[in-house]
N, C-alpha and C. Protein backbone atom coordinates (compact mmCIF):
# COMPACT_ATOMS: atom_id res chain seq x y z
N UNK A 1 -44.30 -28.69 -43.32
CA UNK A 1 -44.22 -28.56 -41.88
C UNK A 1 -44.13 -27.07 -41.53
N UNK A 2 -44.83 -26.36 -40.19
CA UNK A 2 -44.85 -25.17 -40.23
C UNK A 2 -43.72 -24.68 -39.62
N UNK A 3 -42.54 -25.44 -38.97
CA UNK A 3 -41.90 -25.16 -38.39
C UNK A 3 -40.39 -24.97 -39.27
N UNK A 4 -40.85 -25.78 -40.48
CA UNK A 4 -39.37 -25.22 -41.12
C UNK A 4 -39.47 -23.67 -42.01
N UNK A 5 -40.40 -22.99 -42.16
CA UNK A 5 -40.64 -21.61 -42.99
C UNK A 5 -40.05 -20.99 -42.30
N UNK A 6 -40.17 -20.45 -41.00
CA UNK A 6 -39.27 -19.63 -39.96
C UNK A 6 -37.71 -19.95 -40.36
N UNK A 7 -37.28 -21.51 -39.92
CA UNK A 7 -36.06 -21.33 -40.31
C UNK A 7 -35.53 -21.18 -41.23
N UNK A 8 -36.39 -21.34 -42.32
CA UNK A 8 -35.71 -21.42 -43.49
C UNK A 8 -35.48 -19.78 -44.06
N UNK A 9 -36.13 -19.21 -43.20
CA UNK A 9 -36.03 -17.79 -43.47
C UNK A 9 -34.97 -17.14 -42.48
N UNK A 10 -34.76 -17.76 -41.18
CA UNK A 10 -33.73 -17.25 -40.93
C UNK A 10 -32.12 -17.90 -41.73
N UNK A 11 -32.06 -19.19 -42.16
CA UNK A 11 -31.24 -19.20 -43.03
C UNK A 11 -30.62 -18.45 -44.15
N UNK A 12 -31.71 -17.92 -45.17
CA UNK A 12 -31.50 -17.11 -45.85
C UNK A 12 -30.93 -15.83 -45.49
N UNK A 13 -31.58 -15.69 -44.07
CA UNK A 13 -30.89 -14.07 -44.12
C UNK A 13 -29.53 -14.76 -44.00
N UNK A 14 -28.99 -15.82 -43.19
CA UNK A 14 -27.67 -15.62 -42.81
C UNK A 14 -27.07 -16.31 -44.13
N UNK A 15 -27.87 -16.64 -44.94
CA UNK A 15 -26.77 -17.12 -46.27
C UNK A 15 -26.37 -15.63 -47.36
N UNK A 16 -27.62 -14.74 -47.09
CA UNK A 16 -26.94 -13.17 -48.17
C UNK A 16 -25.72 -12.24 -46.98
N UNK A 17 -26.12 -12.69 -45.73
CA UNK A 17 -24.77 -12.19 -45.10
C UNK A 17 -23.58 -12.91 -45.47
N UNK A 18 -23.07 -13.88 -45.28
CA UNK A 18 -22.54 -14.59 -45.86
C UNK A 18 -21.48 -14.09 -47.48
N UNK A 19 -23.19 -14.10 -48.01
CA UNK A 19 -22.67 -13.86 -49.53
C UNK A 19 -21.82 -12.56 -49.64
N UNK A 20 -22.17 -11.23 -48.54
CA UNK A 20 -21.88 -10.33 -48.57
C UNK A 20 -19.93 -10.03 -47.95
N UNK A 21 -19.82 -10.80 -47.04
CA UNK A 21 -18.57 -10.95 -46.11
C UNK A 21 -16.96 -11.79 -47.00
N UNK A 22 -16.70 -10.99 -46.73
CA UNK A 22 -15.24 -11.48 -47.24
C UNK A 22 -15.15 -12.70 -46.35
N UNK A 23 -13.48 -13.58 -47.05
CA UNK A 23 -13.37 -15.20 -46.34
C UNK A 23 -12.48 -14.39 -44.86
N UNK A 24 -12.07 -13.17 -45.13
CA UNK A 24 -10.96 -12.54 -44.03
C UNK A 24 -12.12 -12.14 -43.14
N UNK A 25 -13.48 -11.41 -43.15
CA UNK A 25 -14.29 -11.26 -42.28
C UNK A 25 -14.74 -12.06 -41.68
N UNK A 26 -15.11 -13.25 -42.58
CA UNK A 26 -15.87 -14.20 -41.53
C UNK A 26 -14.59 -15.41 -40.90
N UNK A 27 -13.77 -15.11 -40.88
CA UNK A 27 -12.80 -16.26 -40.48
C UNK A 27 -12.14 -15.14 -39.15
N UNK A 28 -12.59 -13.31 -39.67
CA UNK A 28 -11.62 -13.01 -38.39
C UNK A 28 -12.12 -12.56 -36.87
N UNK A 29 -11.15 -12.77 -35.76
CA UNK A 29 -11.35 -12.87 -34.47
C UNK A 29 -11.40 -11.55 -33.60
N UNK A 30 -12.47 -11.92 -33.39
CA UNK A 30 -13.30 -10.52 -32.72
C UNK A 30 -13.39 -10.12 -31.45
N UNK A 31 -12.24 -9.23 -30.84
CA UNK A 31 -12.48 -9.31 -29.28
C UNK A 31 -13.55 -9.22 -28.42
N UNK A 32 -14.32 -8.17 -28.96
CA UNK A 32 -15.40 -8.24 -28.25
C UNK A 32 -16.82 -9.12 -28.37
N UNK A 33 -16.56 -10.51 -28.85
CA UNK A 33 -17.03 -11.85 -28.81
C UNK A 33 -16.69 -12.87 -28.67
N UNK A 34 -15.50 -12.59 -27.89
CA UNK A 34 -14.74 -13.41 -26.66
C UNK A 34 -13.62 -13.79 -27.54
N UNK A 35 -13.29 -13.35 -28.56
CA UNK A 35 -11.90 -13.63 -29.41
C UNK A 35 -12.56 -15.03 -30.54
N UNK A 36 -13.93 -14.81 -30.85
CA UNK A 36 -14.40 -15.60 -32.17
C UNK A 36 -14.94 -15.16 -32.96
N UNK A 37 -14.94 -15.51 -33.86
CA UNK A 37 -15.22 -15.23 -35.49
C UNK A 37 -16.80 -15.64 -35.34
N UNK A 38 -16.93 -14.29 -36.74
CA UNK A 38 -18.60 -15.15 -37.01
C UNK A 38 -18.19 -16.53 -37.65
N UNK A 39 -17.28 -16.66 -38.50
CA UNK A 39 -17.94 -18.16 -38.61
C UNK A 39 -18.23 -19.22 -37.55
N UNK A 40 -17.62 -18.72 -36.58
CA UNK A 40 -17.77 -19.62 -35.50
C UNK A 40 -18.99 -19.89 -34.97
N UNK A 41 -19.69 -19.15 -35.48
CA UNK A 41 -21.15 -18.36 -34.73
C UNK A 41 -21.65 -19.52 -35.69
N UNK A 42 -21.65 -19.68 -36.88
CA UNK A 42 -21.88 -20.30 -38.23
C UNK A 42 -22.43 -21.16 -37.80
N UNK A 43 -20.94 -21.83 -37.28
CA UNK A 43 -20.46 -22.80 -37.43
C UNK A 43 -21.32 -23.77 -36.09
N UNK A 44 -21.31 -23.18 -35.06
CA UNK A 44 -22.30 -23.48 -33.82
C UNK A 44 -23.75 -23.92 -34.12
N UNK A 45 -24.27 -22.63 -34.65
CA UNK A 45 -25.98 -23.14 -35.00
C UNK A 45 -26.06 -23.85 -36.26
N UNK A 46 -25.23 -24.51 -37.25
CA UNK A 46 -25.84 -25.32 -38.00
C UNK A 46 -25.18 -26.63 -37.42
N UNK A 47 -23.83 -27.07 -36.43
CA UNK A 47 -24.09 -28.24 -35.72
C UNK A 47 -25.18 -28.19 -34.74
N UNK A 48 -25.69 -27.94 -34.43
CA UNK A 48 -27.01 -28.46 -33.48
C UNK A 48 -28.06 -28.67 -34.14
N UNK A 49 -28.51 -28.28 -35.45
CA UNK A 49 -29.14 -28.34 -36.39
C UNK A 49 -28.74 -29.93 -37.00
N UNK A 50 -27.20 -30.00 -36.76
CA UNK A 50 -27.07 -31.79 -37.19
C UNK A 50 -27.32 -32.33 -36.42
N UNK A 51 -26.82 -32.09 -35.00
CA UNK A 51 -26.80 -33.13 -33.74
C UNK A 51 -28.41 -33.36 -33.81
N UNK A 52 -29.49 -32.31 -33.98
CA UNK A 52 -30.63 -33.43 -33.91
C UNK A 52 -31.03 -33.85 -34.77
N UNK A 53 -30.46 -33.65 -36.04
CA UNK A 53 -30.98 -34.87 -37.25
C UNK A 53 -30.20 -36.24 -36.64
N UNK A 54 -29.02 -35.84 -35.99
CA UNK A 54 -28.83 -37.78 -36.21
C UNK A 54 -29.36 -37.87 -34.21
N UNK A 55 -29.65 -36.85 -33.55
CA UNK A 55 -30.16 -37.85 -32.48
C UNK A 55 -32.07 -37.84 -33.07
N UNK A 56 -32.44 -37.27 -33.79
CA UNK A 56 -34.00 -37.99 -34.88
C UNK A 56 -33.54 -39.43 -34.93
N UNK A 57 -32.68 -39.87 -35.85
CA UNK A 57 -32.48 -41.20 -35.74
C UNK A 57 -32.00 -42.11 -35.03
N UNK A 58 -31.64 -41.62 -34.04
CA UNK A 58 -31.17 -42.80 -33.02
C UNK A 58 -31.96 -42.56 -31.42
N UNK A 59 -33.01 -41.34 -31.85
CA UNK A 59 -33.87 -41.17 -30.42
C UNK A 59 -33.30 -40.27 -29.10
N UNK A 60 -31.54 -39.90 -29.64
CA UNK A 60 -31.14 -39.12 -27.87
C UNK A 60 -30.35 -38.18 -28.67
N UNK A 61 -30.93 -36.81 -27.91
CA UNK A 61 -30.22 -35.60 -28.67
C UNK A 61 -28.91 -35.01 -27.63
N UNK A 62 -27.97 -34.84 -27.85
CA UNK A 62 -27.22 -34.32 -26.76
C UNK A 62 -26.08 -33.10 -27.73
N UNK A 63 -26.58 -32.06 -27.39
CA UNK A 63 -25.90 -30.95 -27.75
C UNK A 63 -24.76 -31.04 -27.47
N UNK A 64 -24.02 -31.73 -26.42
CA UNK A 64 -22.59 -31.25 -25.76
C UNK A 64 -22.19 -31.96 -26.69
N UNK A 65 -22.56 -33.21 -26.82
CA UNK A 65 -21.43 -34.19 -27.29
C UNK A 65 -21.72 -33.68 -28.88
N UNK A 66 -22.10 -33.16 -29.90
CA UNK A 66 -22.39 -32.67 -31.26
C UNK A 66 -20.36 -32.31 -31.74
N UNK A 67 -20.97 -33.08 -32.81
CA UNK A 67 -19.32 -33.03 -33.54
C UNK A 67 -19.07 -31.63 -33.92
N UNK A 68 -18.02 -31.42 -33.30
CA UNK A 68 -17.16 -30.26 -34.13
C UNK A 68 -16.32 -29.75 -35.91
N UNK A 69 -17.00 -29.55 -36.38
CA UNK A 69 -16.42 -29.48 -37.54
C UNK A 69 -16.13 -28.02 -38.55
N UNK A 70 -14.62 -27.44 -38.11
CA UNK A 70 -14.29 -26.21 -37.83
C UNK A 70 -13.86 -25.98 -39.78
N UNK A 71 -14.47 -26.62 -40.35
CA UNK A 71 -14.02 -26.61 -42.05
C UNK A 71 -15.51 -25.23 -42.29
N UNK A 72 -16.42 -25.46 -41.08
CA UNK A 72 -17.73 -24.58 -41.46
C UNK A 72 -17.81 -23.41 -41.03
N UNK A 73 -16.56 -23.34 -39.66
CA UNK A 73 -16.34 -22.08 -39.59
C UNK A 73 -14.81 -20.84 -40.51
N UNK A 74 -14.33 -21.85 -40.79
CA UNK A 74 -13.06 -21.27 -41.88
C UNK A 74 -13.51 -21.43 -43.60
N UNK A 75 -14.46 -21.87 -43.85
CA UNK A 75 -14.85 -21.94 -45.22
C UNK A 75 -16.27 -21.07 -45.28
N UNK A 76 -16.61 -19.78 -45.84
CA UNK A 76 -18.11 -19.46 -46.34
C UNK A 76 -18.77 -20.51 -47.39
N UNK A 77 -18.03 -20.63 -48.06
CA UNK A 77 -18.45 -21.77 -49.41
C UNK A 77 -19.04 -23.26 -48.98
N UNK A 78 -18.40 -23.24 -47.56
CA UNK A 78 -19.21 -24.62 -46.69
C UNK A 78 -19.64 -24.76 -46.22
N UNK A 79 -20.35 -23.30 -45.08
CA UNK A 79 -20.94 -23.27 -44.75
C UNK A 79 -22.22 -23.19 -45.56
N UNK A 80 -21.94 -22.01 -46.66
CA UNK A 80 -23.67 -22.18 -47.47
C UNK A 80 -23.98 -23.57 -48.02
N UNK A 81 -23.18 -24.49 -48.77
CA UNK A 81 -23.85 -25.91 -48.23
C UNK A 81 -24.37 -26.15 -47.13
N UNK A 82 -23.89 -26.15 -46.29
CA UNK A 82 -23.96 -26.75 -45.12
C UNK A 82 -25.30 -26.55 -44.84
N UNK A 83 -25.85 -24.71 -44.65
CA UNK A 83 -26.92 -24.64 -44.39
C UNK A 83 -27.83 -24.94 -45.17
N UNK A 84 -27.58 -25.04 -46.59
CA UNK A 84 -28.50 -25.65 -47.46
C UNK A 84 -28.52 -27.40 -47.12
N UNK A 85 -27.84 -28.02 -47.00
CA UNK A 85 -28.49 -29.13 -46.69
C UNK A 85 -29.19 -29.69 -45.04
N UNK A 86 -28.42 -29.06 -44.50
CA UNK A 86 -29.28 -28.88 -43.41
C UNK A 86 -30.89 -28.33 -43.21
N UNK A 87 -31.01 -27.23 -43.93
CA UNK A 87 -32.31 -26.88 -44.29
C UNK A 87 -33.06 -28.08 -44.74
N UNK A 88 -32.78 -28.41 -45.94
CA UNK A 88 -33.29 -30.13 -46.66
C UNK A 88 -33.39 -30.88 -45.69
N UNK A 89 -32.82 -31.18 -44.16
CA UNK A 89 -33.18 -31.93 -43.57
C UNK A 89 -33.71 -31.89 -42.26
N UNK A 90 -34.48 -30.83 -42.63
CA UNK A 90 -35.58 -30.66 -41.57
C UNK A 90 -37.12 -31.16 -41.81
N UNK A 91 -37.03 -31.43 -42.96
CA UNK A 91 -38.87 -32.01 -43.23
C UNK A 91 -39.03 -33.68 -42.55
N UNK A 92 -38.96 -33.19 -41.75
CA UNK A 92 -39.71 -35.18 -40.84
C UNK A 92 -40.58 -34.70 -39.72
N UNK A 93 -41.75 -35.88 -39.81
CA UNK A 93 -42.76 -35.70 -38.84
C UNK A 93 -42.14 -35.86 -37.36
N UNK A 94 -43.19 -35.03 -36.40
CA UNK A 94 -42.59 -35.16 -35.07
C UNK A 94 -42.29 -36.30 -34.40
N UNK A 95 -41.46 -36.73 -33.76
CA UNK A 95 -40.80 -37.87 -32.75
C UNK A 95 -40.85 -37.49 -31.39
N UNK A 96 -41.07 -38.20 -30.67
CA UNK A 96 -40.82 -38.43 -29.51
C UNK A 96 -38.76 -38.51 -29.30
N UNK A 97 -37.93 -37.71 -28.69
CA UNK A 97 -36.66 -38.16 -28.39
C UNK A 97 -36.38 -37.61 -26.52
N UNK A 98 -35.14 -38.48 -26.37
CA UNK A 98 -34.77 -37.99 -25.10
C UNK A 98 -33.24 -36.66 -25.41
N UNK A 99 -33.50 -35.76 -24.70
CA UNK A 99 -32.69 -34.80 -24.81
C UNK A 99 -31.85 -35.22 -23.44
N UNK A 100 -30.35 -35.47 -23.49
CA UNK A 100 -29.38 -35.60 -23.07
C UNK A 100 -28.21 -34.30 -22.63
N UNK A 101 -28.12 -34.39 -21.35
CA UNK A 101 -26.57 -33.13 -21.54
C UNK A 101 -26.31 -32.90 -19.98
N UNK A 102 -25.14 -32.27 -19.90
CA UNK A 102 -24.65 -32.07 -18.24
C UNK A 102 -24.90 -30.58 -18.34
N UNK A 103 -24.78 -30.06 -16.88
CA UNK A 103 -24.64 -28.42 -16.69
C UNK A 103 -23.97 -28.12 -15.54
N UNK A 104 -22.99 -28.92 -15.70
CA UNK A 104 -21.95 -28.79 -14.29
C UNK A 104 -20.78 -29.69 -14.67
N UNK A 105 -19.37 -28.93 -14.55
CA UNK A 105 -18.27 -29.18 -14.74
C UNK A 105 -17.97 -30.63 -14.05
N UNK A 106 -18.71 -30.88 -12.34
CA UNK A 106 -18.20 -31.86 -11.80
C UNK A 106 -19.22 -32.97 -11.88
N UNK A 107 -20.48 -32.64 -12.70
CA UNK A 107 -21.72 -33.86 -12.65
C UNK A 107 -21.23 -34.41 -14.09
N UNK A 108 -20.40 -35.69 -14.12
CA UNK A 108 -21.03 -36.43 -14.60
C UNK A 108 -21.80 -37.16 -15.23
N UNK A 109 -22.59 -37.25 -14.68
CA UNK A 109 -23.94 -38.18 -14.91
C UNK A 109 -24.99 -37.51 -15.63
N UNK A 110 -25.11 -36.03 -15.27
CA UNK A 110 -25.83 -35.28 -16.44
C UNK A 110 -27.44 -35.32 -16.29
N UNK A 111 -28.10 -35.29 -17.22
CA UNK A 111 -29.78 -35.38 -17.14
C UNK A 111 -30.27 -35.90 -18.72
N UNK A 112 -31.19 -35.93 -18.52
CA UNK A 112 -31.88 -36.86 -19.48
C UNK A 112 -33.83 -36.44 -19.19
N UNK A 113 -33.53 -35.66 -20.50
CA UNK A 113 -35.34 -35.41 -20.49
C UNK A 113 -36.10 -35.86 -21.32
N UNK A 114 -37.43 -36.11 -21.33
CA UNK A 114 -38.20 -36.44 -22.58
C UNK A 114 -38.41 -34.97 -23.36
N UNK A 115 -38.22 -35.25 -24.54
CA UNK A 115 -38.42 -34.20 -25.52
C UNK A 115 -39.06 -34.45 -26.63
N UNK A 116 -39.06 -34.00 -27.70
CA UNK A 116 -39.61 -34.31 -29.35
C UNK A 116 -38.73 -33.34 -30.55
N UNK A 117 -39.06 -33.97 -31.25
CA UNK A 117 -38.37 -33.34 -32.47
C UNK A 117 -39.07 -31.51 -32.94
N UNK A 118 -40.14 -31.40 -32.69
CA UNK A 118 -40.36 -30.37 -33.06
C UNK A 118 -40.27 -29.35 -31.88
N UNK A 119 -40.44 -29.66 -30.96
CA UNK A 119 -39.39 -29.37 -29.61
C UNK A 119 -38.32 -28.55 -29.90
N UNK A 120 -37.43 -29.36 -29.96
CA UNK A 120 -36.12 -29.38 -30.46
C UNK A 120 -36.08 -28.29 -31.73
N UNK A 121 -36.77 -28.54 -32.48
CA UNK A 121 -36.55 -27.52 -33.67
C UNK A 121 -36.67 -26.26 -33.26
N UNK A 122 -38.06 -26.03 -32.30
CA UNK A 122 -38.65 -24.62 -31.92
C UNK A 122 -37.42 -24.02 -30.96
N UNK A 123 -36.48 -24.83 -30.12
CA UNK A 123 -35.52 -24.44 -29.57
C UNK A 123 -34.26 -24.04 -30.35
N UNK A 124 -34.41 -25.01 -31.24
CA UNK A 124 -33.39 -24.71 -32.47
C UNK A 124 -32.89 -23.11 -33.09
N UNK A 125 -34.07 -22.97 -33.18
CA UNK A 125 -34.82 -21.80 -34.25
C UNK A 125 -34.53 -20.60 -33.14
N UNK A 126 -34.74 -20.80 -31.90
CA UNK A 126 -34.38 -19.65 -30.84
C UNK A 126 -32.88 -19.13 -30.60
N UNK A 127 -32.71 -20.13 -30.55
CA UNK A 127 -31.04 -20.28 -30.38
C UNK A 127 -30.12 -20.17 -31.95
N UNK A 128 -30.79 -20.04 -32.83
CA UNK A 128 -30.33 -19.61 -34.23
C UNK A 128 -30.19 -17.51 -34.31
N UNK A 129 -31.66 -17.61 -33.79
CA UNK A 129 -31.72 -16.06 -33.48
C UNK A 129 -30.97 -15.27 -32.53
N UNK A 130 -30.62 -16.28 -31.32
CA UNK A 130 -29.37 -15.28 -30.30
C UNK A 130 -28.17 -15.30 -31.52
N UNK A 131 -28.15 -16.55 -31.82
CA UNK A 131 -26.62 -16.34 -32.67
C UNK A 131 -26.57 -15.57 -33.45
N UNK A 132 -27.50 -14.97 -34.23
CA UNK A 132 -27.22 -14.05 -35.32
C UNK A 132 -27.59 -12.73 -34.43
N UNK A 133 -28.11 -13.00 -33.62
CA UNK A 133 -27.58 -11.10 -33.10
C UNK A 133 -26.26 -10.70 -32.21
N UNK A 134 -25.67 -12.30 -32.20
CA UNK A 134 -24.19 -12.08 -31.95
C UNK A 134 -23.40 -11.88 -33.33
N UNK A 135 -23.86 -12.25 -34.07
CA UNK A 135 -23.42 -12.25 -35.97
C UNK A 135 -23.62 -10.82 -35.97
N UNK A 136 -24.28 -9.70 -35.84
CA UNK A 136 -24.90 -8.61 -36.07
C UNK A 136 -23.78 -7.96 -35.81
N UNK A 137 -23.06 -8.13 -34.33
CA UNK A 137 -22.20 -7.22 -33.81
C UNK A 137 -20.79 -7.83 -34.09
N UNK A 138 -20.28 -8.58 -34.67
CA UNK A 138 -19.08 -9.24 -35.45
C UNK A 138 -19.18 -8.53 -36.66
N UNK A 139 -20.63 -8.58 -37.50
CA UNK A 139 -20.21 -7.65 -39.05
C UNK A 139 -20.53 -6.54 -38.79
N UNK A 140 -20.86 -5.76 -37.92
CA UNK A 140 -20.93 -4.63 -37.58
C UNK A 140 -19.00 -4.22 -37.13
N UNK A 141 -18.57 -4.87 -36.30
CA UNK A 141 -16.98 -5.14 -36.22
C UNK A 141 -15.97 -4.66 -37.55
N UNK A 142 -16.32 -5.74 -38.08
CA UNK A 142 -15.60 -5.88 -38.99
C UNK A 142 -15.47 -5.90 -40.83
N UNK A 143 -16.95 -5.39 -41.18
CA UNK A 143 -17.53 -4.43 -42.34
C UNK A 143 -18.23 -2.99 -41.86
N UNK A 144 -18.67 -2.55 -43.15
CA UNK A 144 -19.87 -1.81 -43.79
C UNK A 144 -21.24 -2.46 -44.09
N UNK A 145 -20.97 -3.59 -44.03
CA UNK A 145 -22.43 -4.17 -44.44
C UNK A 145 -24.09 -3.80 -43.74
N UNK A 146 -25.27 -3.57 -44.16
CA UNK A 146 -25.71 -2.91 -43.08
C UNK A 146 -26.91 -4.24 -43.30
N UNK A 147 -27.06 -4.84 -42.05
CA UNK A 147 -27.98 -6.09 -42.29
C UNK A 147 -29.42 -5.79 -42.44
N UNK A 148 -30.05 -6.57 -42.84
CA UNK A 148 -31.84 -6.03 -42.00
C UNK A 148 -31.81 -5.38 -41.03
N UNK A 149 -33.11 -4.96 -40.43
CA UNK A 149 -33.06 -4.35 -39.02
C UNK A 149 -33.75 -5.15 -38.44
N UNK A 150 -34.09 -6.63 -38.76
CA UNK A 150 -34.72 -7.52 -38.07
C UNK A 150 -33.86 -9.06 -37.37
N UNK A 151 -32.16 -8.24 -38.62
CA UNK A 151 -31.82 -9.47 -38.25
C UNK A 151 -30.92 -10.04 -36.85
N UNK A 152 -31.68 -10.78 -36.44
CA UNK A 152 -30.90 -11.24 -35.01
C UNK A 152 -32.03 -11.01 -33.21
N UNK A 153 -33.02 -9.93 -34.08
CA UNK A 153 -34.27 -10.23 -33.41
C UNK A 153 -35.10 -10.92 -33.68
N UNK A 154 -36.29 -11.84 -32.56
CA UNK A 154 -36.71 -12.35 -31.92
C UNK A 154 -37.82 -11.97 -32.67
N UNK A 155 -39.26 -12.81 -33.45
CA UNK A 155 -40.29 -12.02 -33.50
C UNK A 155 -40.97 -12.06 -32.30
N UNK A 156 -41.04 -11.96 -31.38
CA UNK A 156 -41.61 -11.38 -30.06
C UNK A 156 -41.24 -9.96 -30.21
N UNK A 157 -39.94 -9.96 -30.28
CA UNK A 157 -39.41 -8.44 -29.99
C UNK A 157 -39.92 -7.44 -30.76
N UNK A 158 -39.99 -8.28 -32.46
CA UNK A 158 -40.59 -7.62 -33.78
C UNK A 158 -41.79 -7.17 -33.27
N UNK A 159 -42.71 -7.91 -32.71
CA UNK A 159 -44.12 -7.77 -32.59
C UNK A 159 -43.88 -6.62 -31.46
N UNK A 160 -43.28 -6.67 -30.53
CA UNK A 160 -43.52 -6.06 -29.45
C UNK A 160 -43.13 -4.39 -30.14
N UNK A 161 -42.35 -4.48 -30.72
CA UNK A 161 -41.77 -2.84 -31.39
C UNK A 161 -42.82 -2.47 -32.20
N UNK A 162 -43.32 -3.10 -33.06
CA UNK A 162 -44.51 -2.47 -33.48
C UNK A 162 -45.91 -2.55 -32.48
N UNK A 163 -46.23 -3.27 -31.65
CA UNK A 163 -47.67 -2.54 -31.11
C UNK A 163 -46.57 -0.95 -30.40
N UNK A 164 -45.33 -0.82 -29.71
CA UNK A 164 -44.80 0.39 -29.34
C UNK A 164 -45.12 1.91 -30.12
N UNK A 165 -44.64 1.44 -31.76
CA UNK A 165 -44.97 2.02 -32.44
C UNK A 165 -46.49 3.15 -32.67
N UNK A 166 -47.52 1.94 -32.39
CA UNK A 166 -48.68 2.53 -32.78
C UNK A 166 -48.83 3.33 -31.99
């Protein structure tokens, strides 16, 4: 599928960051990212990465309601599972699903769109990339580590800096 090579490459970068970060770096709280940890950051884009494997199988994706499970932001060692099997479960052909969610404290009732799975992924994959250029400025915080210089941009942005270049 052409849509999992991208992510699977942004995975990697965030699994040698990872490898690189102490359990005290990535567990610690960073004021100027609203008082959260990268793992938290982690921990965010690989649940939505679950929430639509299991709304794949049951047809309704709803980000809000996506389980919390804070063992991925206090453990590095679970998160790199994590993203490794998550990665593994991105190879399925496209679906038709309904994307589910509210955007207002007092609605209720919420919305409900038609969507698809590869949809969903390509949004996935976007929203993987804001997070790691919020990751960028947490280990920038709180190491030496010096990441790619790609990581946490956009290839739009990539592309756009090099035609600048020429």
């Amino acid at each position: 599928m052409y849509l999992k090579e991208p992510i699977a490459g942004l995975f990697i970068q965030m699994e040698s960051m990872l490898d690189c970060l102490s359990d005290q770096q990535y567990t610690q709280k960073i004021g100027i990212m609203s008082n959260s940890s990268i793992g938290a950051h982690v921990r965010h884009v690989i649940e939505f990465y679950l929430e639509l494997n299991q709304g794949y199988s049951n047809g309704n994706v709803n980000y809000d309601l996506r389980k919390r499970d804070h063992t991925i932001e206090s453990s590095r060692d679970f998160a790199l599972l994590k993203l490794e099997e998550t990665l593994m479960a991105l190879d399925k052909p496209d679906r038709q699903l309904q994307l589910s969610g509210s955007y207002s404290l007092a609605d209720e009732a919420g919305f409900s769109v038609p969507s698809s799975y590869y949809r969903e992924l390509i949004y996935n994959r976007e929203h993987t990339v804001h997070h790691m250029a919020l990751m960028r400025i947490g280990v920038e915080r709180v190491s030496s580590i010096q990441l790619p210089a790609h990581f946490g941009l956009a290839v739009s942005t990539l592309k756009h800096k090099q035609s600048c270049v020429q």
